[in-house]
C-alpha atoms as a PDB file:
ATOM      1  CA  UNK A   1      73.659-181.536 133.164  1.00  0.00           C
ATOM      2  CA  UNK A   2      73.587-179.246 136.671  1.00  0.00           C
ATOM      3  CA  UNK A   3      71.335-179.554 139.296  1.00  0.00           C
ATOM      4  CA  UNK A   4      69.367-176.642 140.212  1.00  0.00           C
ATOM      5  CA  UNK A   5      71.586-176.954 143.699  1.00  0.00           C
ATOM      6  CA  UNK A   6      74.636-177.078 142.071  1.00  0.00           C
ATOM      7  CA  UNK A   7      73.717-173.958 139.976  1.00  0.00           C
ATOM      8  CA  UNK A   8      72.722-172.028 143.004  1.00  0.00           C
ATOM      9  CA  UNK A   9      75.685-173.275 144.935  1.00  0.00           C
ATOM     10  CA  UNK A  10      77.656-171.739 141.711  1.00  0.00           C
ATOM     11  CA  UNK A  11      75.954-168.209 141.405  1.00  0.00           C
ATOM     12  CA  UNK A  12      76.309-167.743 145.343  1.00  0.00           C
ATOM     13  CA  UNK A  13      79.815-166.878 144.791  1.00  0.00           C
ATOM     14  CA  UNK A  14      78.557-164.058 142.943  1.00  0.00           C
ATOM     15  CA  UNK A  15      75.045-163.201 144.507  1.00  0.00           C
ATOM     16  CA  UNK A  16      73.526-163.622 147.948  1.00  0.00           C
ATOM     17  CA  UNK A  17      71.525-166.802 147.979  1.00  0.00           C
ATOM     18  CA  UNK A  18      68.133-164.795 147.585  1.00  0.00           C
ATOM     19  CA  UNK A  19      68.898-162.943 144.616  1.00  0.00           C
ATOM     20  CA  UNK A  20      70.355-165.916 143.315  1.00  0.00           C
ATOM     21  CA  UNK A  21      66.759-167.960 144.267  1.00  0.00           C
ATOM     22  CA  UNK A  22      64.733-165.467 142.823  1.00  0.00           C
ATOM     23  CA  UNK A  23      66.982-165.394 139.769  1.00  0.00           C
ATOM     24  CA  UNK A  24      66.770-169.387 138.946  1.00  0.00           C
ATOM     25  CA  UNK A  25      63.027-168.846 139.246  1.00  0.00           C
ATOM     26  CA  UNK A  26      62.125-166.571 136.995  1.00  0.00           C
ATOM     27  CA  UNK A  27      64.267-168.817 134.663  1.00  0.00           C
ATOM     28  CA  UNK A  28      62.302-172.076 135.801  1.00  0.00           C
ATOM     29  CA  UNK A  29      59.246-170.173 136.450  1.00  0.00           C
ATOM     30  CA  UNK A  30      59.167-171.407 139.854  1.00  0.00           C
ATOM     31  CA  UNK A  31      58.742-170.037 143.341  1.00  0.00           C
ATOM     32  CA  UNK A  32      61.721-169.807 145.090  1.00  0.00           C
ATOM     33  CA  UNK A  33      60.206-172.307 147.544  1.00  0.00           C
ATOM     34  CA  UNK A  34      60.202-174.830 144.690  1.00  0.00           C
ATOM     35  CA  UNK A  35      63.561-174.710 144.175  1.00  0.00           C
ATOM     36  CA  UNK A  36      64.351-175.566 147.501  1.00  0.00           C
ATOM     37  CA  UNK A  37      62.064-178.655 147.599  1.00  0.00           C
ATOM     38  CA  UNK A  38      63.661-179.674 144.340  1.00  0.00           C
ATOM     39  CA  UNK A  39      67.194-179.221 144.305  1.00  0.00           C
ATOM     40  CA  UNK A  40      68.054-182.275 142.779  1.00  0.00           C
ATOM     41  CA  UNK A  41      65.874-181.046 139.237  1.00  0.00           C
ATOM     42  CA  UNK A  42      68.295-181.145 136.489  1.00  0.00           C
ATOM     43  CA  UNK A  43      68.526-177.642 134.348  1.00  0.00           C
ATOM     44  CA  UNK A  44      69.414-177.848 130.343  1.00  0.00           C
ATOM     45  CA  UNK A  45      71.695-176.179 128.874  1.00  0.00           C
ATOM     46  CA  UNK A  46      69.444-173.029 127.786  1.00  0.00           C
ATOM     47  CA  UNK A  47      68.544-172.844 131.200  1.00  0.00           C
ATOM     48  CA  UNK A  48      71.730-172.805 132.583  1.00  0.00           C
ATOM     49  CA  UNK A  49      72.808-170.837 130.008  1.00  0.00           C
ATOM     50  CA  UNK A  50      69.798-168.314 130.457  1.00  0.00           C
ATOM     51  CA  UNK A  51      70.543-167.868 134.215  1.00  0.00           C
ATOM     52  CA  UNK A  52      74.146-167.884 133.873  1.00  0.00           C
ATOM     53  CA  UNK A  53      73.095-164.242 131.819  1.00  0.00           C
ATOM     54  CA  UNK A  54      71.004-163.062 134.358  1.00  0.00           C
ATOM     55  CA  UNK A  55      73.844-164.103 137.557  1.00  0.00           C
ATOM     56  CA  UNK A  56      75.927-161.750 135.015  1.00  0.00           C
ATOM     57  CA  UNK A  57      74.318-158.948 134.554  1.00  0.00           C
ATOM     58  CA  UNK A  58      72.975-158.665 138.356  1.00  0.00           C
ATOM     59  CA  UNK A  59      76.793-159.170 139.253  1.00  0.00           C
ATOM     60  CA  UNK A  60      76.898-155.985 136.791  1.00  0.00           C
ATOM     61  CA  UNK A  61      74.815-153.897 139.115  1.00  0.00           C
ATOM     62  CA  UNK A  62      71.666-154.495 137.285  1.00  0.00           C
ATOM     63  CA  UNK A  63      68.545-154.131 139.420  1.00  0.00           C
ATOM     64  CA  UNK A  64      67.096-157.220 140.457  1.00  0.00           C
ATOM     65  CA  UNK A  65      63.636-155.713 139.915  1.00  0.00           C
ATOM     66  CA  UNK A  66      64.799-155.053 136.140  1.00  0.00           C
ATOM     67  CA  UNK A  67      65.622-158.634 135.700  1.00  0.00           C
ATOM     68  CA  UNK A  68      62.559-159.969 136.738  1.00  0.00           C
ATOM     69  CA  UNK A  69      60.076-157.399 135.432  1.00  0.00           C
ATOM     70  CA  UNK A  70      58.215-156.811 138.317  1.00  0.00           C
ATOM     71  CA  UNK A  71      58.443-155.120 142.427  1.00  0.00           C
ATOM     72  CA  UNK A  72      55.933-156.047 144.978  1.00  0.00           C
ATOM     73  CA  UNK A  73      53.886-152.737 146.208  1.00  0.00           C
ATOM     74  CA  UNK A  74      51.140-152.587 149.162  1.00  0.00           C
ATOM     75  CA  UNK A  75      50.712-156.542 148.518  1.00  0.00           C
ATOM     76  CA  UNK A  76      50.309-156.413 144.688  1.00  0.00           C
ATOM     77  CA  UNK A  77      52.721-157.299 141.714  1.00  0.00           C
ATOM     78  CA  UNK A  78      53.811-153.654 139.464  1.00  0.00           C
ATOM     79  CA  UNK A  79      55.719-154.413 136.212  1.00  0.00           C
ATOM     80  CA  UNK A  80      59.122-152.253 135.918  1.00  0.00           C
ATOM     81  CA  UNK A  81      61.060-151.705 133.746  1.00  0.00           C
ATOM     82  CA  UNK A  82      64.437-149.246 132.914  1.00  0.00           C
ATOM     83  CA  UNK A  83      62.015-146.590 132.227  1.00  0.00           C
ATOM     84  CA  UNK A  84      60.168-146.369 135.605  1.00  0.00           C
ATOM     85  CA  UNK A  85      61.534-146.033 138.858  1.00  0.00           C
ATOM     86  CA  UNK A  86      62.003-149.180 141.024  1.00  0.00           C
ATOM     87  CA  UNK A  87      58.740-148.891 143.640  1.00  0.00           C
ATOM     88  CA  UNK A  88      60.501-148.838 147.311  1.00  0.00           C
ATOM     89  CA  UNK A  89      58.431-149.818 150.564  1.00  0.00           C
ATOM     90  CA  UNK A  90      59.194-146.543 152.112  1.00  0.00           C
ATOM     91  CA  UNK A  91      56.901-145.128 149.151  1.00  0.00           C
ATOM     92  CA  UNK A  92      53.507-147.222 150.991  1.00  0.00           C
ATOM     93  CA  UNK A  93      53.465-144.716 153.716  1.00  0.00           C
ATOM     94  CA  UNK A  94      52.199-142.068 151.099  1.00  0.00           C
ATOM     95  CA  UNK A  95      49.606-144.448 149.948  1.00  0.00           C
ATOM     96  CA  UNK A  96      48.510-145.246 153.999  1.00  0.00           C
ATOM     97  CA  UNK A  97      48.610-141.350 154.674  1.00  0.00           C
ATOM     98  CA  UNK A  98      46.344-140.901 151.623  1.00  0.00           C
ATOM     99  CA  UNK A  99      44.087-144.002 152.492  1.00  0.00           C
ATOM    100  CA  UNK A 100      43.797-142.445 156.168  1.00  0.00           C
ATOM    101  CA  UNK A 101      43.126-138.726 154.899  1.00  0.00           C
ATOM    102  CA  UNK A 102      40.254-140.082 152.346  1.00  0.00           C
ATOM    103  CA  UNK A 103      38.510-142.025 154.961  1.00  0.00           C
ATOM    104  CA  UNK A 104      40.433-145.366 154.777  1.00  0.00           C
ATOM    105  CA  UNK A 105      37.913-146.259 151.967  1.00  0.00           C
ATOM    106  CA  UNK A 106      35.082-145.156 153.448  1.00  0.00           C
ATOM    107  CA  UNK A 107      34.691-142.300 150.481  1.00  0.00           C
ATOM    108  CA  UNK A 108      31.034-142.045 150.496  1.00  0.00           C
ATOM    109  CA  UNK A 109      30.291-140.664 154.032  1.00  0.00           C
ATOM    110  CA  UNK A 110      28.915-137.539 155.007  1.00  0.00           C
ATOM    111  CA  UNK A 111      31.347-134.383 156.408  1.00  0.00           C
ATOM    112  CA  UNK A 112      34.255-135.888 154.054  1.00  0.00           C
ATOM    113  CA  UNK A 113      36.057-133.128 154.838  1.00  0.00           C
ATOM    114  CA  UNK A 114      37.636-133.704 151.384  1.00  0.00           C
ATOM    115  CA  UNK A 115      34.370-133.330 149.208  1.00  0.00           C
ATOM    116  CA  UNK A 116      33.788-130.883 146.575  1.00  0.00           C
ATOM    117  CA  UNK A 117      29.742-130.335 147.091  1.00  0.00           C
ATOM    118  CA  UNK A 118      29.415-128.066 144.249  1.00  0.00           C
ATOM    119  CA  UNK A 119      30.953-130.985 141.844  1.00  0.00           C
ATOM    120  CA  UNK A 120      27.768-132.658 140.767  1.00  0.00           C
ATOM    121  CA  UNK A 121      29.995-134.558 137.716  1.00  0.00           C
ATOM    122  CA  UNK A 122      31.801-136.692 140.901  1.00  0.00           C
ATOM    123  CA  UNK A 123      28.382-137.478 142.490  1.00  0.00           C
ATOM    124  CA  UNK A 124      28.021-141.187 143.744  1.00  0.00           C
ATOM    125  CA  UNK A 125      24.997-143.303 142.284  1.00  0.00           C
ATOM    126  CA  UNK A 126      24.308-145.182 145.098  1.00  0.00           C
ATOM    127  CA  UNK A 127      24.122-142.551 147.790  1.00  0.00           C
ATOM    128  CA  UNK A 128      24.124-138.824 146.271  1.00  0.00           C
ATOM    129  CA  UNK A 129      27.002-138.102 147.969  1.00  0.00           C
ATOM    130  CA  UNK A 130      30.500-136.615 146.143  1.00  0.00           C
ATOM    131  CA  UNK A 131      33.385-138.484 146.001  1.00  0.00           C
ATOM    132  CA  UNK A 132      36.993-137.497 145.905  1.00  0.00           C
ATOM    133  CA  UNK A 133      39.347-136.887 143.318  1.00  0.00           C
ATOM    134  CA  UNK A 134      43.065-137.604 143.879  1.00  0.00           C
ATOM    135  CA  UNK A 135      46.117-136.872 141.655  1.00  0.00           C
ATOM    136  CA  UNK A 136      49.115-138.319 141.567  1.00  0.00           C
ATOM    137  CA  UNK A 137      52.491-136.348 140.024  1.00  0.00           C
ATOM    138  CA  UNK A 138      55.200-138.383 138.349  1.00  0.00           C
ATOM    139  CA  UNK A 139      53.694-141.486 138.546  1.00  0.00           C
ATOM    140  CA  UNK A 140      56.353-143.828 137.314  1.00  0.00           C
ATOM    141  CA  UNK A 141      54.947-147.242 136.916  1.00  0.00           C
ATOM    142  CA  UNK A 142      51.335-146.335 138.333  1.00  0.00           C
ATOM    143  CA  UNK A 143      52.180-148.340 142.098  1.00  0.00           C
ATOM    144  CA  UNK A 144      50.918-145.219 144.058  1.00  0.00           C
ATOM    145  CA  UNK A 145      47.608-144.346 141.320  1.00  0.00           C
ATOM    146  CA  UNK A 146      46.613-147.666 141.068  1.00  0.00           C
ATOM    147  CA  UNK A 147      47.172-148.535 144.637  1.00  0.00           C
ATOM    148  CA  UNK A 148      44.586-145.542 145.364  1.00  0.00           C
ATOM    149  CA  UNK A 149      42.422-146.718 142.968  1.00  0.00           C
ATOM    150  CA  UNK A 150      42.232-150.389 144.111  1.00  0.00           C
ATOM    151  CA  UNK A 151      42.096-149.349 147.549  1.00  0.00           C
ATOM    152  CA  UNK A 152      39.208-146.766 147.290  1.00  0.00           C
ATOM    153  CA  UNK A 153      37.568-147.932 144.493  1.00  0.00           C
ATOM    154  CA  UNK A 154      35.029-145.133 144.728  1.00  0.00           C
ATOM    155  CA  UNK A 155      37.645-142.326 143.859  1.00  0.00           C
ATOM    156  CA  UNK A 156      38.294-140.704 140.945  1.00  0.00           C
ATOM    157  CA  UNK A 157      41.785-141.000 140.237  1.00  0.00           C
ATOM    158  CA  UNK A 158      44.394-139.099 137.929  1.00  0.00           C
ATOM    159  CA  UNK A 159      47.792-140.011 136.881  1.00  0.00           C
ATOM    160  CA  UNK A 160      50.620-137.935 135.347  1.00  0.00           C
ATOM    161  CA  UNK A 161      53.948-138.243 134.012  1.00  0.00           C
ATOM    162  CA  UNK A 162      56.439-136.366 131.283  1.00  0.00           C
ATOM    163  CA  UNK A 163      57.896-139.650 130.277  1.00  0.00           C
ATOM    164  CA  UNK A 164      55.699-141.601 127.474  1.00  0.00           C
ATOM    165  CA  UNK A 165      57.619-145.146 127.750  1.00  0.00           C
ATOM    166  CA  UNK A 166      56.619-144.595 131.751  1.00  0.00           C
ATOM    167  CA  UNK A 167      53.050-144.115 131.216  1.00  0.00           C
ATOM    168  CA  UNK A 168      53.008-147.162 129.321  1.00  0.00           C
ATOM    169  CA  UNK A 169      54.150-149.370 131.846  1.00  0.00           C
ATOM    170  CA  UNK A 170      51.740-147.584 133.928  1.00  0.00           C
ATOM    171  CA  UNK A 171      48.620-148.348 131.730  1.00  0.00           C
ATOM    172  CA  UNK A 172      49.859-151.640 131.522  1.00  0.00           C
ATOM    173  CA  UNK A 173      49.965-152.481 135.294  1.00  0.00           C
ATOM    174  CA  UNK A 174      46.727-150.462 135.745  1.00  0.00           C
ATOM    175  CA  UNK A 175      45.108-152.835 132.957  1.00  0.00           C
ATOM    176  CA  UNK A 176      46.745-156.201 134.637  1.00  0.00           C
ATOM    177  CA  UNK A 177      46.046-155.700 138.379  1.00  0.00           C
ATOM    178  CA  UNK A 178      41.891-154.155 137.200  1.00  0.00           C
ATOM    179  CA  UNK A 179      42.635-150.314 138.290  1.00  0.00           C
ATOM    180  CA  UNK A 180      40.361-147.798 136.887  1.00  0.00           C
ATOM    181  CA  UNK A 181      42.219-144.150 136.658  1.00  0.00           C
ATOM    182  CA  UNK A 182      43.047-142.006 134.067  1.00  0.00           C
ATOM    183  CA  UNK A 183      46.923-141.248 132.363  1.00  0.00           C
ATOM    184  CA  UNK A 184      48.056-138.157 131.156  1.00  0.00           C
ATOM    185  CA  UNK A 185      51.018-136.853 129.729  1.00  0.00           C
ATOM    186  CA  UNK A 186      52.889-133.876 131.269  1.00  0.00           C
ATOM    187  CA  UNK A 187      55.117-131.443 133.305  1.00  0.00           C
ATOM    188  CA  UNK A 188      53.545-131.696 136.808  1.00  0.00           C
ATOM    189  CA  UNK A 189      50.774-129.547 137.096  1.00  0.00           C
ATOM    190  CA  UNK A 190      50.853-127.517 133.731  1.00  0.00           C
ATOM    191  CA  UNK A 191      48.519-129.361 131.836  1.00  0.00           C
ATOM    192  CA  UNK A 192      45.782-129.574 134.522  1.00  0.00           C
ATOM    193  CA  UNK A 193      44.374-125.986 133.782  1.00  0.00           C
ATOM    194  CA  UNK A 194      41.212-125.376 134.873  1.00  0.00           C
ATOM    195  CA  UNK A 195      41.005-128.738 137.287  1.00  0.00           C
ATOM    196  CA  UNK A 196      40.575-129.387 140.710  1.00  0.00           C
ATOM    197  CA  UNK A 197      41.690-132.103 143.100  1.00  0.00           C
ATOM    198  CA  UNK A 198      40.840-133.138 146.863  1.00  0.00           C
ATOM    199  CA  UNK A 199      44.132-134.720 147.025  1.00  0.00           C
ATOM    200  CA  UNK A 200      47.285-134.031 145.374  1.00  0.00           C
ATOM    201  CA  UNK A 201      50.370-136.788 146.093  1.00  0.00           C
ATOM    202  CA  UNK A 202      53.411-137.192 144.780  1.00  0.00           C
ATOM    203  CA  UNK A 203      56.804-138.998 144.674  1.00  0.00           C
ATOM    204  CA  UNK A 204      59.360-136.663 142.921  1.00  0.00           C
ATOM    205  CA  UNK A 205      62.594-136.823 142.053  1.00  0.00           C
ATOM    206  CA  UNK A 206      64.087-135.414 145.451  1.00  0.00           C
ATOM    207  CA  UNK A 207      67.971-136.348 145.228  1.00  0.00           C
ATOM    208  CA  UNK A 208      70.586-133.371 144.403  1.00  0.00           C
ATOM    209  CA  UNK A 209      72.068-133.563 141.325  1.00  0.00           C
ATOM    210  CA  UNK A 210      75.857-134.441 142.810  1.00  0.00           C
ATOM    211  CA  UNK A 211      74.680-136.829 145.618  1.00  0.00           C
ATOM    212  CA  UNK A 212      77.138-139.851 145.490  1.00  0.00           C
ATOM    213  CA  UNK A 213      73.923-142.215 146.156  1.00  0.00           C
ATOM    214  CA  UNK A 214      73.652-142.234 142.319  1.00  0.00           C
ATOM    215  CA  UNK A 215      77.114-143.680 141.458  1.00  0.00           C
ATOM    216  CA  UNK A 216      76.061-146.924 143.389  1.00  0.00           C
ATOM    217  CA  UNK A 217      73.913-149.697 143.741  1.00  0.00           C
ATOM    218  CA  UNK A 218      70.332-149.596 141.552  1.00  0.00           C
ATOM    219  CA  UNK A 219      70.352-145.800 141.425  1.00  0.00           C
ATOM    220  CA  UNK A 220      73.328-146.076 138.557  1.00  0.00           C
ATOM    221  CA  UNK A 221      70.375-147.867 136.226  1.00  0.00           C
ATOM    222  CA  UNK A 222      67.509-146.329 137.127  1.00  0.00           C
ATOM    223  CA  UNK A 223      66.120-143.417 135.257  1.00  0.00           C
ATOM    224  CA  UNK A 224      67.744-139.976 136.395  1.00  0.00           C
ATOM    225  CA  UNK A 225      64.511-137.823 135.641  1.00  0.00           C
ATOM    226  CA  UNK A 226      62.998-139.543 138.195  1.00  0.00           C
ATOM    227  CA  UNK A 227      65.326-139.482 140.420  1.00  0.00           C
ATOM    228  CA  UNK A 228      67.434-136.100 140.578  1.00  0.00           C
ATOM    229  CA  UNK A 229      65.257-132.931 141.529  1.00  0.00           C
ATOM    230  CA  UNK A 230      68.084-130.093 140.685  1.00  0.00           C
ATOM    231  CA  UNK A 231      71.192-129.183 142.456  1.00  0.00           C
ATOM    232  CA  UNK A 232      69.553-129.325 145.780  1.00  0.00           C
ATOM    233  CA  UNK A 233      66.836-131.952 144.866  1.00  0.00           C
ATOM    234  CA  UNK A 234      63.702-129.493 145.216  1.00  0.00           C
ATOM    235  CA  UNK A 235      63.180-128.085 141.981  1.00  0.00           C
ATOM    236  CA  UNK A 236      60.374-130.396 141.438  1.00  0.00           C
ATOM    237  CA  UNK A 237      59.471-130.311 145.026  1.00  0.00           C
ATOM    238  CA  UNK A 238      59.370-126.383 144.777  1.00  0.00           C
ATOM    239  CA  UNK A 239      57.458-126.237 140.946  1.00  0.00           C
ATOM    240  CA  UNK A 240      54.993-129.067 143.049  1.00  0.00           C
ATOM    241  CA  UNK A 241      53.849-126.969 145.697  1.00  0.00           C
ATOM    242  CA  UNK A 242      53.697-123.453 144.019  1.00  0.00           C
ATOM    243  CA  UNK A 243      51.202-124.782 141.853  1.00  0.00           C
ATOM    244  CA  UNK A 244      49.281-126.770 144.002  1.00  0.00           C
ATOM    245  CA  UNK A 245      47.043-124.199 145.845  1.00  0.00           C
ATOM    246  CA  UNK A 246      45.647-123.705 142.463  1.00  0.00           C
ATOM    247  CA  UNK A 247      44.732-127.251 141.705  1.00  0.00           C
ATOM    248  CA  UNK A 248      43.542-128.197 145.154  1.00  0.00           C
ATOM    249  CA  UNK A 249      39.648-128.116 146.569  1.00  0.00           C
ATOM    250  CA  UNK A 250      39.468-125.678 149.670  1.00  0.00           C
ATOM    251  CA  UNK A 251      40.367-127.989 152.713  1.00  0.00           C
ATOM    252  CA  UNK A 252      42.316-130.683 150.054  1.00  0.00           C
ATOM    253  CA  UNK A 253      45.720-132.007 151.179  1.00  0.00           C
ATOM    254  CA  UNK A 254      48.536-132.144 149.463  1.00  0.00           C
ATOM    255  CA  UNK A 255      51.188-134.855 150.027  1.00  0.00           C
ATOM    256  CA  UNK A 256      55.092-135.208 149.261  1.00  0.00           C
ATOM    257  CA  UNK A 257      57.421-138.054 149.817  1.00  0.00           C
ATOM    258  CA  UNK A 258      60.671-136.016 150.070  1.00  0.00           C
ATOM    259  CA  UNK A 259      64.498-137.489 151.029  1.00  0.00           C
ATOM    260  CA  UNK A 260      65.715-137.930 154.881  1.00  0.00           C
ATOM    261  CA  UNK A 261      67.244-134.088 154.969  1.00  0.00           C
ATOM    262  CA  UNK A 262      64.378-132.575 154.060  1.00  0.00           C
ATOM    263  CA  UNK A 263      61.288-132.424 156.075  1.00  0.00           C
ATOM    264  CA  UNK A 264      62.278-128.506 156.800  1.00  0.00           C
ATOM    265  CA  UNK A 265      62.817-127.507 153.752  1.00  0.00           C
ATOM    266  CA  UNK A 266      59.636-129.004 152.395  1.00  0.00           C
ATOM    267  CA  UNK A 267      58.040-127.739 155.391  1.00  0.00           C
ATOM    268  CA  UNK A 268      58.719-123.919 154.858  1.00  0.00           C
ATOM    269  CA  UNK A 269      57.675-124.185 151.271  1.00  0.00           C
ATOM    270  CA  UNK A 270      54.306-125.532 152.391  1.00  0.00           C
ATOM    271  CA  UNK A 271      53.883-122.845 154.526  1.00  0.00           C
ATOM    272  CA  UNK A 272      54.874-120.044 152.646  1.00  0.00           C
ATOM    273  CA  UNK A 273      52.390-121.412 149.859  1.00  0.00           C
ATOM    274  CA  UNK A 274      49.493-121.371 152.314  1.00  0.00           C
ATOM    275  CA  UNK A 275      49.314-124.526 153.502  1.00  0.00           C
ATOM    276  CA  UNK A 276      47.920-125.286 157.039  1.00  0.00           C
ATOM    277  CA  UNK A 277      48.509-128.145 159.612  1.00  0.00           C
ATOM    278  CA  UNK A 278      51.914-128.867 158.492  1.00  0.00           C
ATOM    279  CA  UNK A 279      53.243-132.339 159.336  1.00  0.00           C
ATOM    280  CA  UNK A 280      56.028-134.824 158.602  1.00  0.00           C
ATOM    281  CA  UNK A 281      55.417-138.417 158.686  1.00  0.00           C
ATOM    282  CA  UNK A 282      57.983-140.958 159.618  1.00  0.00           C
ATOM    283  CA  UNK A 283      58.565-143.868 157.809  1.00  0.00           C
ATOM    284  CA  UNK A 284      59.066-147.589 159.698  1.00  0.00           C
ATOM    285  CA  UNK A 285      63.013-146.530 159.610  1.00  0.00           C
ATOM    286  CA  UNK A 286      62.239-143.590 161.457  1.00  0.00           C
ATOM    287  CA  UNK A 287      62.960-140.800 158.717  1.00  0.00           C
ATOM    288  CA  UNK A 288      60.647-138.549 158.565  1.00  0.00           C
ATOM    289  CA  UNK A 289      59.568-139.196 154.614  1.00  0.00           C
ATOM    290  CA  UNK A 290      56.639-137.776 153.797  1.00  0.00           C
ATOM    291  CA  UNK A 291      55.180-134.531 154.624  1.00  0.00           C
ATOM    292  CA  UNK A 292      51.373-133.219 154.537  1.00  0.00           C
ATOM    293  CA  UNK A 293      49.544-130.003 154.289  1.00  0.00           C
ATOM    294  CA  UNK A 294      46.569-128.843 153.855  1.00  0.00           C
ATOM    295  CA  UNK A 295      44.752-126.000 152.124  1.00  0.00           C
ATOM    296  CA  UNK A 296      42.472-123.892 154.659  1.00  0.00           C
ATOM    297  CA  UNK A 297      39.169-123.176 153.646  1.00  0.00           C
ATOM    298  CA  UNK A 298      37.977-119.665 153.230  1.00  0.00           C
ATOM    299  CA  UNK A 299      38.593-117.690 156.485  1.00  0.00           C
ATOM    300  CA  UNK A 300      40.576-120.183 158.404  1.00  0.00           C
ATOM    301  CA  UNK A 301      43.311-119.068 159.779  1.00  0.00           C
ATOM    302  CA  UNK A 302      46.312-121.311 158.964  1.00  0.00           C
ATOM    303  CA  UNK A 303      48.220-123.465 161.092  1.00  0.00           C
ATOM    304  CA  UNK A 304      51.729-125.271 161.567  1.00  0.00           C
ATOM    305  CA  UNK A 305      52.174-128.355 163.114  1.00  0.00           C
ATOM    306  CA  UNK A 306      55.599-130.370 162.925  1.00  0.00           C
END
């Protein structure tokens, strides 16, 4: 029989030695830790045989994520899967904008300059005061949603996505990692007549349709609807913020995590739409990634900052 070193030793001429770690122990269902302390542990021959198919297929350009079934997100565990797109860290700056915008938690506290007074339905219990109401568009596997929801457990929060099989994953890690939020199944806004948010956020599909980015690396397995937004990758983008001033409390935010090139772009479509305060965030890499706007309240005049 082979030693779990002599196994690893094997797969490294295939895989870095991380991937190849974190490979062996979803096999063994060990920490990759383990392995080290017990390199000498003897494997049998489904073992072998079951990481030999996993060294394979990542080899293969499979995701590692995909193999394993799970990404870490903002400190917690999200199942993925081929039908949900891969959470990346870049995405947590949307959730610490939105934490920061909301109060940082603190979603009970008076001049919450996102609260809907008039909405007695989303009145808190223990205080009388409103709390807010945040949407996220094209959820995936629920990482942003149920972040939100874990994070300010006194919000209301709303989930959607077009893609059934995603939303499933979705209710699954909301049900897993204790996240109360609701899922619903559609095209962006469209089925959200008549509704009103504090905060709108979103992670669309934001890479043009010919980018060579999706011939390599995970991209090639990932789903495309979540990734490609149209030949200039701001069809969704665009359909997003049209519709939001509709959808969106008087002095809500809305906020988009959007590709490296296209801050301006996004930018200008925020402010022809009516948005105020204008801003692009960068990301720890420097890019600006996400940008936020705001919807004036009645007689405000707007304003562009960038």
């Amino acid at each position: 029989m082979t030693t779990v070193a002599a196994a690893l030793a094997a797969a490294r001429a295939k895989l870095p030695a991380s991937e190849a770690r974190l490979l062996l122990g979803q096999v063994m269902r060990q920490a990759p830790a383990w392995l080290i302390a017990h390199d000498d542990e003897l494997l049998d021959e489904d073992a072998l045989l079951a990481f030999a198919a996993l060294v394979a297929r990542r080899a293969g350009g499979e995701p590692v994520a995909y193999l394993l079934g799970y990404r870490e997100f903002f400190g917690r565990r999200f199942a993925v899967s081929p039908a949900v797109l891969i959470p990346r860290p870049e995405t947590e700056l949307l959730v610490e904008l939105a934490k920061a915008r909301v109060g940082a938690g603190a979603l009970c506290v008076p001049g919450n300059p996102l609260a809907r007074r008039e909405a007695e339905s989303r009145v808190c219990r223990d205080c009388g005061l409103v709390t807010p109401s945040i949407l996220d568009l094209g959820t995936g596997s629920g990482c942003i949603a149920i972040t939100l929801a874990l994070e300010l457990p006194l919000s209301r929060v709303t989930a959607v996505d077009s893609s059934g099989a995603a939303l499933q994953v979705a209710a699954s890690n909301a049900l897993d990692l204790g996240a109360s939020l609701r899922l619903l199944q559609g095209d962006w806004l469209s089925g959200l007549d008549g509704e009103c948010f504090d905060l709108i956020v979103s992670n669309p599909p934001y890479v043009a349709a010919a980018d060579a980015h999706l011939a390599q690396g995970d991209l090639r397995h990932e789903p495309r609807q979540a990734l490609v937004g149209g030949a200039d990758g701001l069809d969704a983008i665009r359909n997003i913020v049209a519709a939001a001033s509709s959808h969106l409390a008087l002095g809500g935010s809305l906020m988009i995590e959007h590709g490296h090139d296209q801050a301006d772009a996004v930018r200008v479509l925020m402010g022809d739409a009516g948005f105020s305060e204008i801003k692009a965030h960068a990301d720890l890499a420097g890019i600006l990634r996400v940008t936020v706007g705001r919807l004036p309240s009645t007689g405000e005049a707007p304003a562009v900052s960038y």
